[in-house]
C-alpha atoms as a PDB file:
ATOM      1  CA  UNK A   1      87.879-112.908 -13.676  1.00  0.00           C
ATOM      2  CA  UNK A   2      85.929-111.778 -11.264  1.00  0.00           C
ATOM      3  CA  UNK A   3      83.258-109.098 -11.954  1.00  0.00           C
ATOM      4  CA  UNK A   4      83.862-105.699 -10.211  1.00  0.00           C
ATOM      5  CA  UNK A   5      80.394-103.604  -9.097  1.00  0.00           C
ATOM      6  CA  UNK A   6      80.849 -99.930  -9.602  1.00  0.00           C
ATOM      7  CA  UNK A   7      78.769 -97.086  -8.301  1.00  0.00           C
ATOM      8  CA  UNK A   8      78.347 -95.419 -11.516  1.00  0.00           C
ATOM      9  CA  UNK A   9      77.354 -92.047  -9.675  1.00  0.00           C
ATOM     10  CA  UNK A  10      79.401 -89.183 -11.480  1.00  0.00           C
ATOM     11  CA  UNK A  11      81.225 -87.230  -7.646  1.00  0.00           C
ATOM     12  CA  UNK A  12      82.122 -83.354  -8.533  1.00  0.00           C
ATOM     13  CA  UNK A  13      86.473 -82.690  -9.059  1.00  0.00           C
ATOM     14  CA  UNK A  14      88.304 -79.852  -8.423  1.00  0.00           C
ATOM     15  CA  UNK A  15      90.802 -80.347 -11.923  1.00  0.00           C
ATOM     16  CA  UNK A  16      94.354 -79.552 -11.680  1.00  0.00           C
ATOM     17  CA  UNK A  17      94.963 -76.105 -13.694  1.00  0.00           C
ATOM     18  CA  UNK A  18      97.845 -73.332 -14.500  1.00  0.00           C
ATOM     19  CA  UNK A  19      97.723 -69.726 -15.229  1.00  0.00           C
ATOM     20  CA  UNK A  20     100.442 -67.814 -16.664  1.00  0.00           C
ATOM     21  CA  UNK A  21     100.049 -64.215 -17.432  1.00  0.00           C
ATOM     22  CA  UNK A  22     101.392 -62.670 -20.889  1.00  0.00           C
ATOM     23  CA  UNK A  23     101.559 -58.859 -21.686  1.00  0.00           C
ATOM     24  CA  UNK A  24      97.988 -58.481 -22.827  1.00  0.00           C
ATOM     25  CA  UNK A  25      96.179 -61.733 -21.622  1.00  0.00           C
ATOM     26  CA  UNK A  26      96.227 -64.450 -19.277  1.00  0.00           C
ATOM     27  CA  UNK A  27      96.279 -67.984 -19.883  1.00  0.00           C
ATOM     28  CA  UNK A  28      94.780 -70.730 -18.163  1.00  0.00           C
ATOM     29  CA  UNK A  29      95.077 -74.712 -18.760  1.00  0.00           C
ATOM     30  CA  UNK A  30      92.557 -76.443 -17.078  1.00  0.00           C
ATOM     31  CA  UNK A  31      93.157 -80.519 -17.039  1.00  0.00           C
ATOM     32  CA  UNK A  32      89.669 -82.342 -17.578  1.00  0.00           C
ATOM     33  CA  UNK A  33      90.874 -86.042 -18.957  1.00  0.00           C
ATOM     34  CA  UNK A  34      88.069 -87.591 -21.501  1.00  0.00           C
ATOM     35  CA  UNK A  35      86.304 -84.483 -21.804  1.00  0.00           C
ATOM     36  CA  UNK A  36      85.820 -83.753 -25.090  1.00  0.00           C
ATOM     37  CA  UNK A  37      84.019 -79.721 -26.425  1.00  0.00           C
ATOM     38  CA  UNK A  38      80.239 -80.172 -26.490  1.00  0.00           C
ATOM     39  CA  UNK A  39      80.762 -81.645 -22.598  1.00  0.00           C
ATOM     40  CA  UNK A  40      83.080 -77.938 -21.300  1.00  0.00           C
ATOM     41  CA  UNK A  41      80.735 -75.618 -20.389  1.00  0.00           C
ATOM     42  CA  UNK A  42      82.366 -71.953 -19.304  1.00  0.00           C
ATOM     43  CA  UNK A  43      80.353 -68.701 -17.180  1.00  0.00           C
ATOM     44  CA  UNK A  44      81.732 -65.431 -15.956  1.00  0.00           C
ATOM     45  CA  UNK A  45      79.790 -64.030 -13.632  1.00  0.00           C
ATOM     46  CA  UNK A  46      81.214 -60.711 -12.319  1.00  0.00           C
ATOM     47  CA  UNK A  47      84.703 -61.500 -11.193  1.00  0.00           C
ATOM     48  CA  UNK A  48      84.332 -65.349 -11.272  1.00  0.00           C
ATOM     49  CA  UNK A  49      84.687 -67.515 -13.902  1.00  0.00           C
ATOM     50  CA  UNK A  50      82.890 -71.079 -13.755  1.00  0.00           C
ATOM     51  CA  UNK A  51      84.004 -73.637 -15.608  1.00  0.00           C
ATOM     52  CA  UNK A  52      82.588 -77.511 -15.946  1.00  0.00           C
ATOM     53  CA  UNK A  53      83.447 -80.320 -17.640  1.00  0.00           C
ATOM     54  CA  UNK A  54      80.924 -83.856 -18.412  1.00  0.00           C
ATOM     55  CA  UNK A  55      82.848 -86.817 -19.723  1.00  0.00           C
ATOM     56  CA  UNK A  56      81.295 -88.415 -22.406  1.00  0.00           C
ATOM     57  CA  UNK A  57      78.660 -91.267 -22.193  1.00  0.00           C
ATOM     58  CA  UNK A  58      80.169 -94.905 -22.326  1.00  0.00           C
ATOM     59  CA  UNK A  59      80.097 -96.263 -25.824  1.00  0.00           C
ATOM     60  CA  UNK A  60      77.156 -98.230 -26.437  1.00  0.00           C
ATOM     61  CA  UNK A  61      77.734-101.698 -25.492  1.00  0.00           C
ATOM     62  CA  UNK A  62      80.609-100.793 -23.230  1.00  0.00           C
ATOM     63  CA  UNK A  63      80.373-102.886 -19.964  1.00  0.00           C
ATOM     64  CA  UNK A  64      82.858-102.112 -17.258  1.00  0.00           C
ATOM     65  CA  UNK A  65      84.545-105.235 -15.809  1.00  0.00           C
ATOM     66  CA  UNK A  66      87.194-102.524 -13.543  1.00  0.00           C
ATOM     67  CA  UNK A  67      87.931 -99.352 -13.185  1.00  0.00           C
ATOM     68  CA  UNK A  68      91.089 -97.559 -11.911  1.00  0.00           C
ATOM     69  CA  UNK A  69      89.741 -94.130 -12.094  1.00  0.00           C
ATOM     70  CA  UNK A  70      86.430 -92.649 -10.387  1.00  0.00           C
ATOM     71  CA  UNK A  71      83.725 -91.361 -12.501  1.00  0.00           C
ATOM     72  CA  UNK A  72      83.867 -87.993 -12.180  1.00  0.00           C
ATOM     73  CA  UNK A  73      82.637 -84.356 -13.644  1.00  0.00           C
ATOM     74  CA  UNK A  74      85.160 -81.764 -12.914  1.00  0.00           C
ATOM     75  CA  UNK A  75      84.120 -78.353 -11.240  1.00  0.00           C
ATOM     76  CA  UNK A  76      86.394 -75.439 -11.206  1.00  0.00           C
ATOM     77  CA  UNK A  77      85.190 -71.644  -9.907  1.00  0.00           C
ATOM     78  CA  UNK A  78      88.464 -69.231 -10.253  1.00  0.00           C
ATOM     79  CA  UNK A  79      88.306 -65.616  -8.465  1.00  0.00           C
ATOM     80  CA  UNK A  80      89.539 -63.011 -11.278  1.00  0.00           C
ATOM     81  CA  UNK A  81      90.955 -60.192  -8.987  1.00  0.00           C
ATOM     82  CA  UNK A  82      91.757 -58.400 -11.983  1.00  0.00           C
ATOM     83  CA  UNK A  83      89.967 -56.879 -15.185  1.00  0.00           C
ATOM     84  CA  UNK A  84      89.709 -58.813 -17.801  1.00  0.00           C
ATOM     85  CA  UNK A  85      87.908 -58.239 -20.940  1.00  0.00           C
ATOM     86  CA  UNK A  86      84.790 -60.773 -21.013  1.00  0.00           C
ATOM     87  CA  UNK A  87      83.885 -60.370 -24.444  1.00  0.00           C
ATOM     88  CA  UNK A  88      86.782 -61.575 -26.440  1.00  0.00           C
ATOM     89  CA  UNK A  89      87.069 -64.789 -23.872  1.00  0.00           C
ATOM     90  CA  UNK A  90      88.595 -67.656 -26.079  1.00  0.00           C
ATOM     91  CA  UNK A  91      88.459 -71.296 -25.369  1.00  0.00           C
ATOM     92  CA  UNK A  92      89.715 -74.476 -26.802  1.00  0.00           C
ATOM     93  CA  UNK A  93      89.778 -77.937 -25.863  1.00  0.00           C
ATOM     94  CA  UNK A  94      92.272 -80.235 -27.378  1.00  0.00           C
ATOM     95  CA  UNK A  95      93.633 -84.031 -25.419  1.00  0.00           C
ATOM     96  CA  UNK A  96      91.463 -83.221 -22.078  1.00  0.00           C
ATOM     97  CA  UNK A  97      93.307 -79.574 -21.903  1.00  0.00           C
ATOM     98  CA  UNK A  98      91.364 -76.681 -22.172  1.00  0.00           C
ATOM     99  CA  UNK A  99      93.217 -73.823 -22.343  1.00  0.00           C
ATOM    100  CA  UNK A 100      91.422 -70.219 -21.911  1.00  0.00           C
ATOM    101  CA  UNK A 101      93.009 -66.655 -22.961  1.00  0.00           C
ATOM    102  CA  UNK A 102      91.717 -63.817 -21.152  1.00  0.00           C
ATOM    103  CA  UNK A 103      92.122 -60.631 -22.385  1.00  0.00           C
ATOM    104  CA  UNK A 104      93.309 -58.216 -19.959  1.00  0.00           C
ATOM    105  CA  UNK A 105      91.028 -54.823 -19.732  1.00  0.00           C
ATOM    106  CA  UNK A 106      92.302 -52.052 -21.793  1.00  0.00           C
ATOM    107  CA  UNK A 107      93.100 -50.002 -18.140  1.00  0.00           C
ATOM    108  CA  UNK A 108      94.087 -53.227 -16.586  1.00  0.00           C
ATOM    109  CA  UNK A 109      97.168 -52.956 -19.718  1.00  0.00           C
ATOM    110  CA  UNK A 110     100.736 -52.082 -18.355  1.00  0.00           C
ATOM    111  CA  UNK A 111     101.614 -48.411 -19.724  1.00  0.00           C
ATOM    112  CA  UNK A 112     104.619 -46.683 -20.029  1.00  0.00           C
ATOM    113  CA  UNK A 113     104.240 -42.908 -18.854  1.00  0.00           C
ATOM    114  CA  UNK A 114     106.724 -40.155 -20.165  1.00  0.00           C
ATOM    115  CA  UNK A 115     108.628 -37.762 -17.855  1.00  0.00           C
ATOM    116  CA  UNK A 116     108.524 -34.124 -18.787  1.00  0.00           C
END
């Protein structure tokens, strides 16, 4: 077999999400294969949310002989053009999906108004 030599430099990828939006939240599933918790790390800053994901470390003793997928560390910045409410952000990360829930604003909330 013949050995394969790999640039092991990690490039930056834009990972395939989905948002759906619910009455009181949004939800977002972000796609971030053999990224495990401790490597997701999320930001809002003002109206954009920042989220990045680090693949784990190759086992110890792990040589690669090929590789069908780059080494990569995903890289995702999503414009919020509406209120959310930043504080009760939740995040989870379960088979290299993380799905987010953010909680619409109280005033961002549909209403119903009553007719005199």
């Amino acid at each position: 077999m013949n050995t394969l030599l790999e640039n092991n430099t990690a490039c930056k990828v834009r990972p395939y999400y989905e948002t759906a939006e619910e009455t009181d939240a949004y939800t977002v599933r972000v796609w971030m294969p053999g990224v495990k918790k401790d490597g997701v790390s999320l930001s809002l800053h003002g109206e954009e949310l920042s989220i990045a994901g680090k693949r784990s470390a190759v086992p110890e003793g792990w040589r690669t002989v090929r590789r069908e997928s780059a080494a990569a560390d995903y890289e995702l910045t999503l414009g919020l053009n509406v209120e959310i409410d930043g504080e009760k952000i939740a995040a989870k990360v379960e088979d290299g999906i993380l799905t987010l829930t953010l909680p619409k604003a109280e005033k961002a909330k549909p209403r119903r108004i009553s007719i005199e």
